[in-house]
PDB file of N, CA and C in Angstrom:
ATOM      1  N   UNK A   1      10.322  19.657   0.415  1.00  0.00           N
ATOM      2  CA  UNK A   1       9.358  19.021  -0.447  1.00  0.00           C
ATOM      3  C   UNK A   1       8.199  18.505   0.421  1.00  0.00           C
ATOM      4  N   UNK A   2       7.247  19.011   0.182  1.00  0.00           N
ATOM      5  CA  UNK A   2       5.467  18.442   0.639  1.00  0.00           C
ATOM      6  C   UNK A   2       5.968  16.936   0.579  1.00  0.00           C
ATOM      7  N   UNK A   3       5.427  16.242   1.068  1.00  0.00           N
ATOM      8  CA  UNK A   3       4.623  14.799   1.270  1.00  0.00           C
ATOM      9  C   UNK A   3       3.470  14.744   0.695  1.00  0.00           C
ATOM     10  N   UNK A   4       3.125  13.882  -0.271  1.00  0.00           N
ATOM     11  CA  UNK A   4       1.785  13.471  -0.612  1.00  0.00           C
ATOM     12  C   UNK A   4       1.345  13.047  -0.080  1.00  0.00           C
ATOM     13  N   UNK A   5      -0.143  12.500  -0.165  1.00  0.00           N
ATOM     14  CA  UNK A   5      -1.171  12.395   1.234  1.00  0.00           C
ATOM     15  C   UNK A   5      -2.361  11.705  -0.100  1.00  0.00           C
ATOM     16  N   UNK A   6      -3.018  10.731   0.597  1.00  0.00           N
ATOM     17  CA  UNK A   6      -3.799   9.812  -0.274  1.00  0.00           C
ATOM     18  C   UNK A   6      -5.147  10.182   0.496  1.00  0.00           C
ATOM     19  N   UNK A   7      -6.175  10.531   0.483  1.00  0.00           N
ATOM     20  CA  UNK A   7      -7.514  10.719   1.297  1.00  0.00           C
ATOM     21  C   UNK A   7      -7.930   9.288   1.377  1.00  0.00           C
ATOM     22  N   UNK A   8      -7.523   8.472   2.437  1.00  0.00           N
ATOM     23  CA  UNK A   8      -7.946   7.377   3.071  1.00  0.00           C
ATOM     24  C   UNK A   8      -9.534   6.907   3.100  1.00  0.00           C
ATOM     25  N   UNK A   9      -9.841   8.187   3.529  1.00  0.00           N
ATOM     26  CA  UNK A   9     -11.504   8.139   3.314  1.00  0.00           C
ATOM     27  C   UNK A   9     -12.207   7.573   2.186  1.00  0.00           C
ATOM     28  N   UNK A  10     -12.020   8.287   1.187  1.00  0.00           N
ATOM     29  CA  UNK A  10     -12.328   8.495   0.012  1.00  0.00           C
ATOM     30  C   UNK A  10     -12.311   6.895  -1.193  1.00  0.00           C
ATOM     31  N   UNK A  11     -10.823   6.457  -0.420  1.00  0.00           N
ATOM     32  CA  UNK A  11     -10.095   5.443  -1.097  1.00  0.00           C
ATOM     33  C   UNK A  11      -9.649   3.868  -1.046  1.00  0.00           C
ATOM     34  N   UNK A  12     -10.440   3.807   0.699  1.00  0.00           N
ATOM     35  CA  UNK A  12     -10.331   2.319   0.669  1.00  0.00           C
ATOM     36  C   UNK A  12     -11.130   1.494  -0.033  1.00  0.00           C
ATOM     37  N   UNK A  13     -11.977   1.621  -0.881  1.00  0.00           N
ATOM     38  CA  UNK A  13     -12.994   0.741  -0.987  1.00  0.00           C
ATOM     39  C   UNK A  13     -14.014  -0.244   0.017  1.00  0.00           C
ATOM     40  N   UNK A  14     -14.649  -0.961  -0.581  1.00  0.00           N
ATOM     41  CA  UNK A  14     -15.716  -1.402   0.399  1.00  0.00           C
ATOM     42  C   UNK A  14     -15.177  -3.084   0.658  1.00  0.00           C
ATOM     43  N   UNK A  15     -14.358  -3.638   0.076  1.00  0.00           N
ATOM     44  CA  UNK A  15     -13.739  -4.896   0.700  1.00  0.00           C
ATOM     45  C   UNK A  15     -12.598  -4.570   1.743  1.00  0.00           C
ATOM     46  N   UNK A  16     -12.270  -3.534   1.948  1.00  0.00           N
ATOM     47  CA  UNK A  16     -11.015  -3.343   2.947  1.00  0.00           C
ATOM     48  C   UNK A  16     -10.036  -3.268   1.593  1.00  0.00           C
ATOM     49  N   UNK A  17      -8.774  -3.527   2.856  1.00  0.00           N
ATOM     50  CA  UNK A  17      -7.307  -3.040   2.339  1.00  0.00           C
ATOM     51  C   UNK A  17      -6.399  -3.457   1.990  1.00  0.00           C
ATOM     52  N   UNK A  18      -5.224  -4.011   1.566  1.00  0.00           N
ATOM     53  CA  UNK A  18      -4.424  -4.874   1.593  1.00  0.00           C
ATOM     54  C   UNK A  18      -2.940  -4.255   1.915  1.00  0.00           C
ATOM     55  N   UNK A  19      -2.285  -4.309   2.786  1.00  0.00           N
ATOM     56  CA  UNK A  19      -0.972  -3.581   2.601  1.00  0.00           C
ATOM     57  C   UNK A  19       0.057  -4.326   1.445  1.00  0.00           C
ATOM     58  N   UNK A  20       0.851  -3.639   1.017  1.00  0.00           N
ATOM     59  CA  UNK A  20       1.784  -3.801  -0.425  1.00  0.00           C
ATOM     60  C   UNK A  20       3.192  -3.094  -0.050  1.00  0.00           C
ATOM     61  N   UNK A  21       4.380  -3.886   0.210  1.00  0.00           N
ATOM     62  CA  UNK A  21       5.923  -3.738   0.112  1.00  0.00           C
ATOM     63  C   UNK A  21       6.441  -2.936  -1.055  1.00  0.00           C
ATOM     64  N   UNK A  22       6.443  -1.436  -1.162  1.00  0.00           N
ATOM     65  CA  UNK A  22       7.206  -1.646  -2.371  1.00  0.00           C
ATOM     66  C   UNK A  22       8.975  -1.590  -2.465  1.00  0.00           C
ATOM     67  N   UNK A  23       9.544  -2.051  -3.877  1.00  0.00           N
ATOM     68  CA  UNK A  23      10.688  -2.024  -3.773  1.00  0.00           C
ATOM     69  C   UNK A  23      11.076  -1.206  -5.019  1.00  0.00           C
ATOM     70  N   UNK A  24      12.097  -0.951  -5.548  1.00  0.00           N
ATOM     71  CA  UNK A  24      12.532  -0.338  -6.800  1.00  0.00           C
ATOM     72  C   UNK A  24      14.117  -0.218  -6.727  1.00  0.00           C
ATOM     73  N   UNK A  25      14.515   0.082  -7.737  1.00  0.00           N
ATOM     74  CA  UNK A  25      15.514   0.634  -8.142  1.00  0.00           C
ATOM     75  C   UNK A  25      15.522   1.495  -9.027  1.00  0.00           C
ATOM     76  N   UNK A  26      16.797   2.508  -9.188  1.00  0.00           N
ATOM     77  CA  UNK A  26      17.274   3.556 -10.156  1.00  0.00           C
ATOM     78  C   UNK A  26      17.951   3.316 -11.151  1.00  0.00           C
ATOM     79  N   UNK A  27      18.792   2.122 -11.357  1.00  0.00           N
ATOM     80  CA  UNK A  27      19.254   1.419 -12.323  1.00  0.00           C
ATOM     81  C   UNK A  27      19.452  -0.013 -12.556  1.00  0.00           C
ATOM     82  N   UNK A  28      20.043  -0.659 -13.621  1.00  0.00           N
ATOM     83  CA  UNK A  28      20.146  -2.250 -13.367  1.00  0.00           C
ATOM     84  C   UNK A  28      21.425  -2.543 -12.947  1.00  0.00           C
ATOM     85  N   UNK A  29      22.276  -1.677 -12.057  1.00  0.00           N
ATOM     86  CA  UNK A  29      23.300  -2.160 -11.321  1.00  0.00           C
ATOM     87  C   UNK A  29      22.766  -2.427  -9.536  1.00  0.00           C
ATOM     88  N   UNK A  30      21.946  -1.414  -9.441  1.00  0.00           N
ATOM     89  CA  UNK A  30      21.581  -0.992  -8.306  1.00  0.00           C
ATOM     90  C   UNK A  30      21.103  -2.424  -7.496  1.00  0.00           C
ATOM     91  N   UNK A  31      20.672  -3.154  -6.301  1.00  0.00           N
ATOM     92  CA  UNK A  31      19.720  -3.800  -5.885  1.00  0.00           C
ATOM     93  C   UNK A  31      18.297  -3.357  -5.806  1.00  0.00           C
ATOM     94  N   UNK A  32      17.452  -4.382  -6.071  1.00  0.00           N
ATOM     95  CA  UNK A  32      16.050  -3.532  -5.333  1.00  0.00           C
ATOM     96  C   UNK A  32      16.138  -2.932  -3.954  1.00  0.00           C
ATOM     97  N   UNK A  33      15.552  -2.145  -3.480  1.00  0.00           N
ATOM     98  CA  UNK A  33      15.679  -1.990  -2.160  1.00  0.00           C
ATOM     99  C   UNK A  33      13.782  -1.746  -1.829  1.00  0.00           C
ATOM    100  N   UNK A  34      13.909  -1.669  -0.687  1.00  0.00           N
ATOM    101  CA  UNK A  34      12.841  -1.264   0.058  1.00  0.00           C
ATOM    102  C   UNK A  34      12.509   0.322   0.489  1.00  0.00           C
ATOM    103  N   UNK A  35      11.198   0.319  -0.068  1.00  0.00           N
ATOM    104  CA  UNK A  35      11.147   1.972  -0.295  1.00  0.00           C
ATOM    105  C   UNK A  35      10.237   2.578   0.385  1.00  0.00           C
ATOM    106  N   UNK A  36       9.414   1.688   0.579  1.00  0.00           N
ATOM    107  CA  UNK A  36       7.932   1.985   1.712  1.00  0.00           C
ATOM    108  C   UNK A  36       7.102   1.112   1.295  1.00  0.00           C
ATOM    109  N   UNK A  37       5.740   1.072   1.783  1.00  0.00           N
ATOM    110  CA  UNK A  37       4.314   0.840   1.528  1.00  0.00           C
ATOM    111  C   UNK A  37       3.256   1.654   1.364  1.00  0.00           C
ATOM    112  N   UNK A  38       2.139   0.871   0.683  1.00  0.00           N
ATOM    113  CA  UNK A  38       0.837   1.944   0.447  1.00  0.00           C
ATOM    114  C   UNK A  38      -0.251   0.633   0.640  1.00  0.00           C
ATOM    115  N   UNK A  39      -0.949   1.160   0.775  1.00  0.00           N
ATOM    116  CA  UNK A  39      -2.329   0.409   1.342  1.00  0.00           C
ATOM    117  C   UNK A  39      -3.527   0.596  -0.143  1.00  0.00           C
ATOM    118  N   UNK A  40      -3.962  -0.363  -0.451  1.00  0.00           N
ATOM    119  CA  UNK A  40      -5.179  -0.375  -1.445  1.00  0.00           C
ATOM    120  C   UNK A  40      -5.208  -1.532  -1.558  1.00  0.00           C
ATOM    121  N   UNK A  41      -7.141  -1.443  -2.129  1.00  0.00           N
ATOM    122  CA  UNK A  41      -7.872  -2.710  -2.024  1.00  0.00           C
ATOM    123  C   UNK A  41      -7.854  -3.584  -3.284  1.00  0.00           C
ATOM    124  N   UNK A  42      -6.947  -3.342  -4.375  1.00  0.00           N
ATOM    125  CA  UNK A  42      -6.235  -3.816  -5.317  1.00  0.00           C
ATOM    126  C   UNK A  42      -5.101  -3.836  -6.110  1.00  0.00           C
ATOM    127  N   UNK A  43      -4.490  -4.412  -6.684  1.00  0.00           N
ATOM    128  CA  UNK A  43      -3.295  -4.222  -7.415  1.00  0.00           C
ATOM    129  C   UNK A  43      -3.035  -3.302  -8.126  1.00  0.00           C
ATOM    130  N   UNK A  44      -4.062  -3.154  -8.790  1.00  0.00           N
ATOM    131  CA  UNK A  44      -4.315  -2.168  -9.576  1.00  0.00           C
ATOM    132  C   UNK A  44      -4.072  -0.315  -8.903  1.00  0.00           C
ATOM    133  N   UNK A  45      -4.519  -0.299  -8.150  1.00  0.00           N
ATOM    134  CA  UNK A  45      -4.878   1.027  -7.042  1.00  0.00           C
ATOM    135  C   UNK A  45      -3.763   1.120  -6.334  1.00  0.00           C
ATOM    136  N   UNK A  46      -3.112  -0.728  -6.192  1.00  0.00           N
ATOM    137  CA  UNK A  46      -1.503  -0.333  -5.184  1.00  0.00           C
ATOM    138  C   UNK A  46      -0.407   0.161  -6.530  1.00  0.00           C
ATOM    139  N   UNK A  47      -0.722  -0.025  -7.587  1.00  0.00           N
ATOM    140  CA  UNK A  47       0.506   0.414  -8.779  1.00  0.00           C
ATOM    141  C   UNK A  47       0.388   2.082  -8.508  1.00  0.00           C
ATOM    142  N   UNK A  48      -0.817   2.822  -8.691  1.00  0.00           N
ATOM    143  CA  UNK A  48      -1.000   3.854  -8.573  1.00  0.00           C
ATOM    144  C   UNK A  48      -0.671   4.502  -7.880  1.00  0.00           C
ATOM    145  N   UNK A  49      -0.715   3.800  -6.690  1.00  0.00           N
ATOM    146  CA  UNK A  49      -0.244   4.647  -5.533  1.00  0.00           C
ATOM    147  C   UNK A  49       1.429   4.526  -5.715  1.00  0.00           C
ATOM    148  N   UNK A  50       1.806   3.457  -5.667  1.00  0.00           N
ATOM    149  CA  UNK A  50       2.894   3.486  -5.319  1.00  0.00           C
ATOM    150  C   UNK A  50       3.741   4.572  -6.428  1.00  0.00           C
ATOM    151  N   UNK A  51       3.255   4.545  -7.557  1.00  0.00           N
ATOM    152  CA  UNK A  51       3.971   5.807  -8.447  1.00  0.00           C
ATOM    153  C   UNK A  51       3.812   6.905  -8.118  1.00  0.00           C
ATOM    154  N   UNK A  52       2.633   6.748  -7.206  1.00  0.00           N
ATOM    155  CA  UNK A  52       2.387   8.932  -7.131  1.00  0.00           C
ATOM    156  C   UNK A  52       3.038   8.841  -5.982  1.00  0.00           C
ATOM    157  N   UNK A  53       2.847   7.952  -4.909  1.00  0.00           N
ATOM    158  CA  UNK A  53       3.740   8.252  -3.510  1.00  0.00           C
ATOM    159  C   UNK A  53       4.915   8.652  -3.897  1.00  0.00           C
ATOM    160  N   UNK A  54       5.850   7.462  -4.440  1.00  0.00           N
ATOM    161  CA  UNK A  54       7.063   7.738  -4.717  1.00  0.00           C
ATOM    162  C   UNK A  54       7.982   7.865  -6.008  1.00  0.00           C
ATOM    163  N   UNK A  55       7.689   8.907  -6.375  1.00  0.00           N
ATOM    164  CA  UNK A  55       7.676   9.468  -7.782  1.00  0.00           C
ATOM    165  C   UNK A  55       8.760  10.384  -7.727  1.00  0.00           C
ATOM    166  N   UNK A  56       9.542  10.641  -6.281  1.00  0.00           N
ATOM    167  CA  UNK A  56      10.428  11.565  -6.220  1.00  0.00           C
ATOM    168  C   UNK A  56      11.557  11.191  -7.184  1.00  0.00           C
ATOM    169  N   UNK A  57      11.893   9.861  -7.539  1.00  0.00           N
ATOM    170  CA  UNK A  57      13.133   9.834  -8.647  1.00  0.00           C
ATOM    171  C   UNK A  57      12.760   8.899  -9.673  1.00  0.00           C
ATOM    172  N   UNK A  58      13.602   9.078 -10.414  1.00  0.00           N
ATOM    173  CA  UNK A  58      13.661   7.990 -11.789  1.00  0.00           C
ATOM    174  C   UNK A  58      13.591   6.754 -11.680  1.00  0.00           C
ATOM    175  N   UNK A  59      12.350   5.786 -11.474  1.00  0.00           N
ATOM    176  CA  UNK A  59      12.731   4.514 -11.349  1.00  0.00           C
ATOM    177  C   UNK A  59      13.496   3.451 -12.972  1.00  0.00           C
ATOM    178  N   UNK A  60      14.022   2.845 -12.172  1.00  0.00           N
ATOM    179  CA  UNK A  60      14.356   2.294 -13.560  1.00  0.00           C
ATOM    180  C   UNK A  60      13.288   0.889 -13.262  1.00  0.00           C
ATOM    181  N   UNK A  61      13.066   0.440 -11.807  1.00  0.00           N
ATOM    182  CA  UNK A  61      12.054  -0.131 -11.859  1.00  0.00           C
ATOM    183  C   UNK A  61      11.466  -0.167 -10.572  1.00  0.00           C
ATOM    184  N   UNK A  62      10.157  -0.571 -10.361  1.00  0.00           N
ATOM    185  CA  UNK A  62       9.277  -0.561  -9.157  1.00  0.00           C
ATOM    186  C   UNK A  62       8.181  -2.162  -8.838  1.00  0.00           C
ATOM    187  N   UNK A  63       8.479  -2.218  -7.395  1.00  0.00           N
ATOM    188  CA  UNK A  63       7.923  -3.617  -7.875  1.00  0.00           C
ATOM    189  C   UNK A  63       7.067  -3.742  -6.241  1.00  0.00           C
ATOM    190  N   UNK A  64       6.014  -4.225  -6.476  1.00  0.00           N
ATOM    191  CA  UNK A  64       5.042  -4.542  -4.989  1.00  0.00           C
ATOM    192  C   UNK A  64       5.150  -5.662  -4.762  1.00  0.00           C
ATOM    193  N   UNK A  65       4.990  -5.971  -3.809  1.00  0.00           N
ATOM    194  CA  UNK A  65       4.926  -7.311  -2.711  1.00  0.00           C
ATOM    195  C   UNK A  65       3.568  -7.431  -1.824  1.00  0.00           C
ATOM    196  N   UNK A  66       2.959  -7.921  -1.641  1.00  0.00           N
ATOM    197  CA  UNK A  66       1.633  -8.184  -0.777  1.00  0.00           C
ATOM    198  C   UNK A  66       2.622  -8.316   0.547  1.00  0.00           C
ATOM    199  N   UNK A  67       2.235  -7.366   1.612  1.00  0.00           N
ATOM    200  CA  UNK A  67       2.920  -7.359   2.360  1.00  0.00           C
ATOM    201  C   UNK A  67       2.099  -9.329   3.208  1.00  0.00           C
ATOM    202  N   UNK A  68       1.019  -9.430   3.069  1.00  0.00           N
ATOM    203  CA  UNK A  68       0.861 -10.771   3.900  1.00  0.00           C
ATOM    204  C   UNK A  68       1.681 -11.908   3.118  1.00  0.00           C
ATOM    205  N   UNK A  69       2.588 -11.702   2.420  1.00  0.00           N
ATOM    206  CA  UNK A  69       3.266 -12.387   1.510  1.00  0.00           C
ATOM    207  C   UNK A  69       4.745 -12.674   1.739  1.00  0.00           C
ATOM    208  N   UNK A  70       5.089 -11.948   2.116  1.00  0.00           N
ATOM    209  CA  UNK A  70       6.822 -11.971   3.310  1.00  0.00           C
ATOM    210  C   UNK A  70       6.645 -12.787   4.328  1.00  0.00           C
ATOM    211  N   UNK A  71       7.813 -13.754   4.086  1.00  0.00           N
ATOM    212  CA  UNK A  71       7.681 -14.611   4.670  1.00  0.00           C
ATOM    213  C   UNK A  71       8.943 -14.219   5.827  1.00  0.00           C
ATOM    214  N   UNK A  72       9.085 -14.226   7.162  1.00  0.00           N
ATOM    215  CA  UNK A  72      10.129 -14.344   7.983  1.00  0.00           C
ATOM    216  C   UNK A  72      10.878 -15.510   7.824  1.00  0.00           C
ATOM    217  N   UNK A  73      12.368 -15.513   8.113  1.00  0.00           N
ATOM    218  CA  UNK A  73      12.918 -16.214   8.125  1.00  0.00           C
ATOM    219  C   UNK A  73      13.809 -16.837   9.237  1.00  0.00           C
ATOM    220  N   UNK A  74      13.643 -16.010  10.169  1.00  0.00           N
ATOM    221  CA  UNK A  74      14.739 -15.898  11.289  1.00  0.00           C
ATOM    222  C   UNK A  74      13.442 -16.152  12.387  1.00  0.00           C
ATOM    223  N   UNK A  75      12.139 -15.499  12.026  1.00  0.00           N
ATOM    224  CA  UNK A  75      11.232 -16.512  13.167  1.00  0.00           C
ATOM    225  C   UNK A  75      10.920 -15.165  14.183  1.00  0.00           C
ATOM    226  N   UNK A  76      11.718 -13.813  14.099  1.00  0.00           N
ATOM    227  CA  UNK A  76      11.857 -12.968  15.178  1.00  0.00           C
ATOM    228  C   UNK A  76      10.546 -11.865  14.458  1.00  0.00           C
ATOM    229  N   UNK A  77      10.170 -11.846  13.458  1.00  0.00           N
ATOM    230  CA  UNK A  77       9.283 -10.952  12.992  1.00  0.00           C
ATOM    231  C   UNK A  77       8.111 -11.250  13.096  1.00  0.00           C
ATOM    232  N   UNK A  78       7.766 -12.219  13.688  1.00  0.00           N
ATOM    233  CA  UNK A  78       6.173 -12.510  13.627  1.00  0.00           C
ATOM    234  C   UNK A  78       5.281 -11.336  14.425  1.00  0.00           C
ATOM    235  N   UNK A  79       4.351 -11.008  13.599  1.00  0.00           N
ATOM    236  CA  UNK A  79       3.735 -10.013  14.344  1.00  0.00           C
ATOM    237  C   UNK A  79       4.103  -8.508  14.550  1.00  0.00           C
ATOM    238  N   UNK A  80       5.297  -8.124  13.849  1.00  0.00           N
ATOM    239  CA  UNK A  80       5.716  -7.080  13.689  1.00  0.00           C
ATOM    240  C   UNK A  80       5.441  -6.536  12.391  1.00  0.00           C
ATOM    241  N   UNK A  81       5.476  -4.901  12.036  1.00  0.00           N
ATOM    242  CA  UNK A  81       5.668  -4.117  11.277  1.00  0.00           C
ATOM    243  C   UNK A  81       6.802  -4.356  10.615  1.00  0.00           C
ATOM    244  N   UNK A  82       6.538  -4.228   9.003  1.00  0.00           N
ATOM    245  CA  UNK A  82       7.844  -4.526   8.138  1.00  0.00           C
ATOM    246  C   UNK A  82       8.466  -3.100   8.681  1.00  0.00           C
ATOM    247  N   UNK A  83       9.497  -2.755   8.704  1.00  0.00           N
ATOM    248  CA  UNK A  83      10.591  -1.525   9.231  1.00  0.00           C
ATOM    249  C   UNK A  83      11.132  -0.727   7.742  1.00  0.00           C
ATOM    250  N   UNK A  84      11.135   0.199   7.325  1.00  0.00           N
ATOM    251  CA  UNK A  84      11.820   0.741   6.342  1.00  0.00           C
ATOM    252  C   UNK A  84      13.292   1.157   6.540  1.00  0.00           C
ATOM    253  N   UNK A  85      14.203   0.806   5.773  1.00  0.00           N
ATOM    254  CA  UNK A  85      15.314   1.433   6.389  1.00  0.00           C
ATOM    255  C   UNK A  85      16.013   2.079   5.473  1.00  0.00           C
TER     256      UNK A  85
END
């Protein structure tokens, strides 16, 4: 399966970017989990993306996070990349 691909160029807008956590699940037994990120200069533009990025399965639900919005807790993440796992 291709990878989708967002033309960066085209799509940041002129205020910059915001990175966005997304999470989802496949059913309401499931936990949310962590599924990736997408970058856009609104909420609006991060919903979008995040459905066409990851559209490979059935969500039963999908949910963004402002990634400057995660808060560490353990004190060891400062300054790091959220990690997908």
């Amino acid at each position: 399966m291709e990878r989708k691909k967002i033309n960066r160029s085209t799509e940041l807008g002129r205020e910059g970017t915001t990175w966005f956590e997304v999470f989802a699940r496949r059913d309401s037994t499931e936990p949310l989990t962590h599924i990736g990120a997408v970058e856009a200069p609104n909420d609006a533009l991060a919903k979008a993306r995040a459905w066409y990025v990851y559209d490979h399965h059935h969500w039963k639900e999908m949910c963004l996070v402002r990634t400057s919005a995660v808060i560490s807790v353990t004190g060891e993440a400062h300054g790091l990349p959220i990690k997908v796992v």
